[in-house]
Each structure stands twice: as structure tokens, then as C-alpha cells.
C-alpha atoms as a PDB file:
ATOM      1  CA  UNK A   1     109.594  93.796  78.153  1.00  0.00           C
ATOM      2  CA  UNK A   2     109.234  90.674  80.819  1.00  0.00           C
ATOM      3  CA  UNK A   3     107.226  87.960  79.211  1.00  0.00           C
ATOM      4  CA  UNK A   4     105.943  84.889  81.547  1.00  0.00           C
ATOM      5  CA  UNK A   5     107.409  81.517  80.511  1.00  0.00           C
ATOM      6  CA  UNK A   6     104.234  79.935  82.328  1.00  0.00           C
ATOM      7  CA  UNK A   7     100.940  80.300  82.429  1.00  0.00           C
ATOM      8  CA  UNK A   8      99.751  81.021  85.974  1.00  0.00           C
ATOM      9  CA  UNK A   9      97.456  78.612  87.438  1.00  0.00           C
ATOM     10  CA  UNK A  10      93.878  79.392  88.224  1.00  0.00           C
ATOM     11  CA  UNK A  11      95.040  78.591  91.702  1.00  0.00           C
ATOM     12  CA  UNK A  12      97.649  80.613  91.778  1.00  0.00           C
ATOM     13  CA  UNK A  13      96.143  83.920  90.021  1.00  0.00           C
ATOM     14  CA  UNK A  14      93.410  83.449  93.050  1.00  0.00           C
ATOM     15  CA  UNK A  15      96.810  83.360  95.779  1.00  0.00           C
ATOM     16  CA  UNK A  16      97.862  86.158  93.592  1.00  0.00           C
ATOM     17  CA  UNK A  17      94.567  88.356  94.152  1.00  0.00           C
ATOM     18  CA  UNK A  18      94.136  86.973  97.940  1.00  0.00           C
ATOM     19  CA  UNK A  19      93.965  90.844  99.159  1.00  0.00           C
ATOM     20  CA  UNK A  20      91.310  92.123  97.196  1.00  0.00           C
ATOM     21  CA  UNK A  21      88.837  90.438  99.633  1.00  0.00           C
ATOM     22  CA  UNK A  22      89.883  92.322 103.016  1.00  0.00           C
ATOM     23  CA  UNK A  23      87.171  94.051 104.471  1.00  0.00           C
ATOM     24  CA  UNK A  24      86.948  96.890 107.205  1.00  0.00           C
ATOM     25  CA  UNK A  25      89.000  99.650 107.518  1.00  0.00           C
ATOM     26  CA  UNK A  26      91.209  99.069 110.524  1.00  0.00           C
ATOM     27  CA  UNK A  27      90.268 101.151 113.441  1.00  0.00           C
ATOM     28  CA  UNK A  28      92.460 102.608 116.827  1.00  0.00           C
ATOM     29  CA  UNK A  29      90.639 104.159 120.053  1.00  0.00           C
ATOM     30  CA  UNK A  30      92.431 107.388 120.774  1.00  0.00           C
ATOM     31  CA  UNK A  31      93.274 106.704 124.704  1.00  0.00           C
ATOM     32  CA  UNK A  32      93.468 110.314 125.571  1.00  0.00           C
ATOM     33  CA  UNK A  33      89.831 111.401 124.395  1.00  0.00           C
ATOM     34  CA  UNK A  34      88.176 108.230 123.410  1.00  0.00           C
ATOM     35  CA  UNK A  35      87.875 108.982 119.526  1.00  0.00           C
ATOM     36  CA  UNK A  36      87.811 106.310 116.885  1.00  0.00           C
ATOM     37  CA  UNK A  37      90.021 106.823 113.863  1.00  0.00           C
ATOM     38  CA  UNK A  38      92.174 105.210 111.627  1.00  0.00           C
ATOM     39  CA  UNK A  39      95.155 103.479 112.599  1.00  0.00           C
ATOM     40  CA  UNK A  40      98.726 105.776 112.356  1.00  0.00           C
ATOM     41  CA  UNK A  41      96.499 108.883 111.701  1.00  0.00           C
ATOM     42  CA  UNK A  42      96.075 111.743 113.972  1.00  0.00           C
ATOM     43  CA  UNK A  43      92.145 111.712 115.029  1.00  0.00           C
ATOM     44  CA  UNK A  44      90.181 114.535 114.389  1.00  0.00           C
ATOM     45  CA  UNK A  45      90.986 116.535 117.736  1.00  0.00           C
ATOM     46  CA  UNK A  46      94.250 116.656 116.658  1.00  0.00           C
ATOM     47  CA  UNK A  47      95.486 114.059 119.216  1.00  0.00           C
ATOM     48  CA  UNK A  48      97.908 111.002 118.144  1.00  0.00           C
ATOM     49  CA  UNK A  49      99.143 107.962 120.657  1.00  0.00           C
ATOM     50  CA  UNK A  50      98.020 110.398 123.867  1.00  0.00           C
ATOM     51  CA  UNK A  51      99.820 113.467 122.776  1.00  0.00           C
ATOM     52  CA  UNK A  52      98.256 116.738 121.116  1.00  0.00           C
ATOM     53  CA  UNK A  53      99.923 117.385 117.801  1.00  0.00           C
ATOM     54  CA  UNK A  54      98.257 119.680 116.045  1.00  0.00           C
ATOM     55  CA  UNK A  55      95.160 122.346 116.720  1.00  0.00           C
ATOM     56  CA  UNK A  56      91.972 120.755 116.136  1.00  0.00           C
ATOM     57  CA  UNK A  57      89.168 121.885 114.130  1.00  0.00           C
ATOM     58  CA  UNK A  58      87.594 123.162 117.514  1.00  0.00           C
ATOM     59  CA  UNK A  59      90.338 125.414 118.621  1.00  0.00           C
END
């Protein structure tokens, strides 16, 4: 079992937990229809990076 020879520093336990604080989820604009939707997802008309990929909920 790994056991720290240091302790951390307050400083460095508040580097350590520097990602916690990121807000927003990050958002793309589908170019083909004009959607919004999360970034390397397919949007909800079943379009991804201009090309139709899979039916949509629609069809």
C-alpha cells in the first residue's frame, strides 16, 4: 500500500483539486441543422459534424 513521505501542502491539495471548480457544460452548434448539443455527441436529430448518422427520434 503507497504511503506519502510528505504531507501535501494546503497549496498544493488546492492545485490538486483545481478542476472541481469548472463550470458549464461545453456546448457545439450542429452546422447542418443548427442544434445545440454537447461536444463529440451526436445531437438529437441524429446528425454529427454535418453528416446523418443515425435515425432520429422523428423518423
Amino acid at each position: 500500500m503507497a504511503v506519502q513521505q510528505n504531507k501535501k501542502s494546503p497549496s498544493k491539495r488546492g492545485m490538486h483539486r483545481s478542476h472541481d471548480s469548472l463550470g458549464g457544460l461545453p456546448l457545439a452548434l450542429e452546422p447542418t441543422t443548427g442544434e445545440v448539443h454537447l461536444r463529440h455527441h451526436v445531437s438529437p436529430s441524429g446528425f454529427y459534424r454535418g453528416k446523418k448518422v443515425v435515425k432520429g427520434s422523428g423518423e
